[in-house]
N, C-alpha and C. Protein backbone atom coordinates (compact mmCIF):
# COMPACT_ATOMS: atom_id res chain seq x y z
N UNK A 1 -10.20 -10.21 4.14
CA UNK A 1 -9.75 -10.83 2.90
C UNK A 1 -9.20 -9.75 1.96
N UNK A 2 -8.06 -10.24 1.51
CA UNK A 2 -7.56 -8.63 0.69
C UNK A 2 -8.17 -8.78 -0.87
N UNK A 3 -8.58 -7.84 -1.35
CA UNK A 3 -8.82 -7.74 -2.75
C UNK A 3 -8.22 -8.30 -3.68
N UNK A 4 -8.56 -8.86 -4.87
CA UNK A 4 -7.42 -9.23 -5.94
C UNK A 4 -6.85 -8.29 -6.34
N UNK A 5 -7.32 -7.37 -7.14
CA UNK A 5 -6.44 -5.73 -7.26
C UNK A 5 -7.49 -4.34 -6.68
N UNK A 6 -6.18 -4.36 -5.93
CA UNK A 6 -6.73 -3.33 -4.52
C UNK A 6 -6.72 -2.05 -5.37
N UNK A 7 -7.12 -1.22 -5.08
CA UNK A 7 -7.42 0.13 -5.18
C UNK A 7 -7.11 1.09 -4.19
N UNK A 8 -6.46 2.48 -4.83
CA UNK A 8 -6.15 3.10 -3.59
C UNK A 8 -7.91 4.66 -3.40
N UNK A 9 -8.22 4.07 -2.30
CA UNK A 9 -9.16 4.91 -1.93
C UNK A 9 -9.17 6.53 -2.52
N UNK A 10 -10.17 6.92 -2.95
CA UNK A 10 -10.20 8.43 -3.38
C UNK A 10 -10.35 9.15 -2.22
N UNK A 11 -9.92 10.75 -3.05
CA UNK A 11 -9.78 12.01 -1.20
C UNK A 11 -8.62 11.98 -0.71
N UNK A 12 -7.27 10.88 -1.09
CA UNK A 12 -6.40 11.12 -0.24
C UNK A 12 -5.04 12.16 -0.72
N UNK A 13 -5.13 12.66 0.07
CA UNK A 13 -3.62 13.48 0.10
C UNK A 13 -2.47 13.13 0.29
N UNK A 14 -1.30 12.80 -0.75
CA UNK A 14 -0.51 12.16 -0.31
C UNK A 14 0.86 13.03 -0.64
N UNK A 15 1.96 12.92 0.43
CA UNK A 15 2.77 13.74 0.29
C UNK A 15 3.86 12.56 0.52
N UNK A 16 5.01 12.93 -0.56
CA UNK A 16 6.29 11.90 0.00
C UNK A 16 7.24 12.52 0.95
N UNK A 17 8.10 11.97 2.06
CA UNK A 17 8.58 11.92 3.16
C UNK A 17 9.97 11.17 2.77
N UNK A 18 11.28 11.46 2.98
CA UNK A 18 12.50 10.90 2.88
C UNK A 18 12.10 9.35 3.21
N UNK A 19 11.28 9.15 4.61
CA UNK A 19 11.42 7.82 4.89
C UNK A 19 9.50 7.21 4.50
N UNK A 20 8.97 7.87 3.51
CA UNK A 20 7.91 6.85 3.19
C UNK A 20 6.80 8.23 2.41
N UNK A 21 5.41 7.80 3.10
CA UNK A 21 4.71 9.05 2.99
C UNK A 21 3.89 9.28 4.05
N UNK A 22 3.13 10.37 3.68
CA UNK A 22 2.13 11.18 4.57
C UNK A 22 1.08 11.31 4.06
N UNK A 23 -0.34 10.09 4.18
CA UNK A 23 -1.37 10.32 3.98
C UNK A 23 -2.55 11.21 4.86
N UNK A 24 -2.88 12.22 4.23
CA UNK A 24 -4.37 12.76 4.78
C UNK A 24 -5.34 11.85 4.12
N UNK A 25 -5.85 11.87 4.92
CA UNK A 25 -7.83 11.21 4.74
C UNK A 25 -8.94 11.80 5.52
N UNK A 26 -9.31 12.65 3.79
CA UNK A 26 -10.13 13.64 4.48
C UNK A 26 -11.05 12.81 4.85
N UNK A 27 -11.90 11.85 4.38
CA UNK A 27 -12.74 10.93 5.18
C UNK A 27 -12.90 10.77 6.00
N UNK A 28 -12.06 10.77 7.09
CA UNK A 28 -12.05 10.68 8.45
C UNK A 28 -11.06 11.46 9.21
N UNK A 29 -10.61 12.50 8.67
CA UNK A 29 -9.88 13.48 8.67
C UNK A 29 -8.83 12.40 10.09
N UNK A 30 -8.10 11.72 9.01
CA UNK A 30 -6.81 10.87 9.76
C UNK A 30 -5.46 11.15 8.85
N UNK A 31 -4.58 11.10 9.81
CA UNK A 31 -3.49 11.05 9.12
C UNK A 31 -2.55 9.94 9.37
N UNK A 32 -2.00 9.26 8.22
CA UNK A 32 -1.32 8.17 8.56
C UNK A 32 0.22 7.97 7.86
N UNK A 33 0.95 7.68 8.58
CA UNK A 33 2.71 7.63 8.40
C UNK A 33 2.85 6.09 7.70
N UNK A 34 3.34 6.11 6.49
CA UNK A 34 3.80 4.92 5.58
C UNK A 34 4.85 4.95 5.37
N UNK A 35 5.72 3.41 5.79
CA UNK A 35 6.83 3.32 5.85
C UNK A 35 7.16 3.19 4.27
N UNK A 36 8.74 3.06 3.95
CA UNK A 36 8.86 2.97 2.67
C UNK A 36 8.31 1.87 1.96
N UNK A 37 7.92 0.79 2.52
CA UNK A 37 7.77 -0.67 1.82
C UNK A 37 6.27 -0.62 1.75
N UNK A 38 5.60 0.18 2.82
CA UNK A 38 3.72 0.40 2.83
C UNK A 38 3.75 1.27 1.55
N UNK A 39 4.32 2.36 1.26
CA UNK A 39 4.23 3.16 0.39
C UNK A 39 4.71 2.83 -1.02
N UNK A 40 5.74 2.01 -1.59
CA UNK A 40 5.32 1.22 -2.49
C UNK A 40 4.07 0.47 -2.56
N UNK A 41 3.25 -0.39 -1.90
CA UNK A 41 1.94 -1.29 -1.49
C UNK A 41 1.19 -0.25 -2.04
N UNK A 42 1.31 0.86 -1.16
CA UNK A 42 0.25 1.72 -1.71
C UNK A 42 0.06 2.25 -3.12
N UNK A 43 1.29 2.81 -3.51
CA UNK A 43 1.33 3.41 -4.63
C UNK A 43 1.12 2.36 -6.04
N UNK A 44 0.97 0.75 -5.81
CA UNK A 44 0.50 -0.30 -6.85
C UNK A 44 -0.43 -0.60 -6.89
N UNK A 45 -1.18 -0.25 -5.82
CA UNK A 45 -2.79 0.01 -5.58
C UNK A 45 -3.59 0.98 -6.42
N UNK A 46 -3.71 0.69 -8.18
CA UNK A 46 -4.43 1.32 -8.57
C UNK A 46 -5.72 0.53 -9.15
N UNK A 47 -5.92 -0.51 -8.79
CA UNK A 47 -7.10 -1.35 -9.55
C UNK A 47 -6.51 -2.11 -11.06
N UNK A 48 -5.12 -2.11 -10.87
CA UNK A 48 -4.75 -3.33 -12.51
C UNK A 48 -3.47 -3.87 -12.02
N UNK A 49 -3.37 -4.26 -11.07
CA UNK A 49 -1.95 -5.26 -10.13
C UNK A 49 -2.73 -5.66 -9.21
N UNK A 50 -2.03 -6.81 -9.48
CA UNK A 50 -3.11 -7.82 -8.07
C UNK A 50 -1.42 -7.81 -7.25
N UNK A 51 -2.32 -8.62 -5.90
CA UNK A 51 -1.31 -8.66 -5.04
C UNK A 51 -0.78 -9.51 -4.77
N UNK A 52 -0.28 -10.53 -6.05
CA UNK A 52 0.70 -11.25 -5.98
C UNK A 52 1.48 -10.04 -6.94
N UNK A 53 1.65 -9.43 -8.22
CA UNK A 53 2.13 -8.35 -8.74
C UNK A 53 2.68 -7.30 -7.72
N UNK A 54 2.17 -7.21 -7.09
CA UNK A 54 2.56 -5.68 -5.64
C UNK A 54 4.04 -6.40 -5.02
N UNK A 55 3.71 -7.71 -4.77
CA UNK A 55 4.80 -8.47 -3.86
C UNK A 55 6.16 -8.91 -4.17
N UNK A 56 5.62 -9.32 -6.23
CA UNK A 56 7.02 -9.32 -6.68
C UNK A 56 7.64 -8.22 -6.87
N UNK A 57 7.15 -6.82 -6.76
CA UNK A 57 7.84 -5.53 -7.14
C UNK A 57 8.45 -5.11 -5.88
N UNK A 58 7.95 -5.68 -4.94
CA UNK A 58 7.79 -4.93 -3.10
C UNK A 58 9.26 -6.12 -2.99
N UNK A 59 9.41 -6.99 -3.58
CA UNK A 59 10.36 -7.95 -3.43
C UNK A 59 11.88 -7.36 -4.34
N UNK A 60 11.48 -7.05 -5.36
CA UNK A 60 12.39 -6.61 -6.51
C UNK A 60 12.85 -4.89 -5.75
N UNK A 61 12.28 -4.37 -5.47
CA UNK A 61 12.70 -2.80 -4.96
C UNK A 61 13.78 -2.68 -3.62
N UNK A 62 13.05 -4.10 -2.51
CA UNK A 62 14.33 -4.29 -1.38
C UNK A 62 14.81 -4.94 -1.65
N UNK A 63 14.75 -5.51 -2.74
CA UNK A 63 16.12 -6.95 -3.04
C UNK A 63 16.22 -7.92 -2.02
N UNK A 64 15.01 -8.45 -2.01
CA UNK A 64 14.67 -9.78 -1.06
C UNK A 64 14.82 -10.57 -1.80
N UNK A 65 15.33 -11.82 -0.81
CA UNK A 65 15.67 -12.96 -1.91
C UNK A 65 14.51 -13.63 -2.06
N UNK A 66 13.03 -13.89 -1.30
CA UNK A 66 11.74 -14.46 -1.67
C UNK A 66 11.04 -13.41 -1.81
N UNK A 67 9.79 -13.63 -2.66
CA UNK A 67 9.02 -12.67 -2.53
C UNK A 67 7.98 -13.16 -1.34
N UNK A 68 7.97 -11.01 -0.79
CA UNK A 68 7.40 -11.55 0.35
C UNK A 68 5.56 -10.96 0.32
N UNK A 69 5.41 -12.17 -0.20
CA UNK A 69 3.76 -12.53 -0.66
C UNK A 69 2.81 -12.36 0.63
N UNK A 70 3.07 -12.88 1.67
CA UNK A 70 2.36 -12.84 3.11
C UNK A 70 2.37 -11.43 3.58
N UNK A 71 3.42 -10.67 4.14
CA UNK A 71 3.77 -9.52 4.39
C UNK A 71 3.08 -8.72 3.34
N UNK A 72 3.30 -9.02 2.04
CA UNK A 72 2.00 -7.84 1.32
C UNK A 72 0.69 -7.99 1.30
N UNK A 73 0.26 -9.31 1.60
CA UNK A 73 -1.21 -9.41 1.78
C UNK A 73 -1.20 -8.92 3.18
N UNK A 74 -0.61 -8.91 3.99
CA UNK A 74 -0.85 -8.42 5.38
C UNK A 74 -1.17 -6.87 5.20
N UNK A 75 0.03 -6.18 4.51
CA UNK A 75 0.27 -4.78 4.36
C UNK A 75 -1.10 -4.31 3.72
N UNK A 76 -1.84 -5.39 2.17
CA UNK A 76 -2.84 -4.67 1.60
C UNK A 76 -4.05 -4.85 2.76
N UNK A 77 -4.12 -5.56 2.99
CA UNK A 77 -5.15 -5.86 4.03
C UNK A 77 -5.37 -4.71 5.15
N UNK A 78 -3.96 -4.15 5.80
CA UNK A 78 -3.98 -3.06 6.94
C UNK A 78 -4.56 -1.94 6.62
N UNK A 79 -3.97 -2.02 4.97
CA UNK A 79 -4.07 -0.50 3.88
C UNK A 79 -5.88 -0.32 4.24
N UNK A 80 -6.28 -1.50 3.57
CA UNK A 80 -7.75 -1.83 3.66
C UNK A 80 -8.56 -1.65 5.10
N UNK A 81 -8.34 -2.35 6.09
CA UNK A 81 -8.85 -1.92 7.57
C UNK A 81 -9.16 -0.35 7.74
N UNK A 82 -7.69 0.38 6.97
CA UNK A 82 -7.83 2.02 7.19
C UNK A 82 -8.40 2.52 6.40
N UNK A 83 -8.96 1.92 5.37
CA UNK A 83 -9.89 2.81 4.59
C UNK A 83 -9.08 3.49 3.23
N UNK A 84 -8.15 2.85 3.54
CA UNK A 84 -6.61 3.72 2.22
C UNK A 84 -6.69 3.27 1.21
N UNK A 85 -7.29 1.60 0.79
CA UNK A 85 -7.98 1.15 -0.49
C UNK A 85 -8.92 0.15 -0.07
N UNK A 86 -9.77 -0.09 -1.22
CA UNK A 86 -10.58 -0.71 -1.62
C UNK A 86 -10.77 -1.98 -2.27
């Protein structure tokens, strides 16, 4: 179940990448490749945007003609499985 406003997990190292970013997690000393559209998700993940908010911006940034509400609850949800927020 994804959070109402997700949080992005503390400890992480995040570096930006032409095509997204590069999270370390020292937590589980993992590293994980975020595409550009995960890495917006991520970066609205501070605990005061819920994720209908994440979806209209994630919608407004690729210039989709719906917002794509499913696909970001999917995305916060994956974020979440990995331990990347809360």
């Amino acid at each position: 179940m994804v959070q109402q406003l997700p949080k992005m997990a503390e400890g992480l190292d995040i570096t930006e990448t032409d095509d997204g970013l590069i999270v370390y997690q020292e937590s589980t000393d993992r590293v994980h490749h975020l595409n550009p559209t995960a890495a917006v998700v991520l970066g609205m993940c501070d605990g005061t945007h819920t994720v209908e908010e994440i979806a209209r911006v994630v919608g407004e940034t690729f210039a989709v003609g719906e917002v794509p509400q499913r696909e970001t609850e999917a995305c916060v949800e994956d974020l979440a499985r990995e331990q990347l927020v809360i």
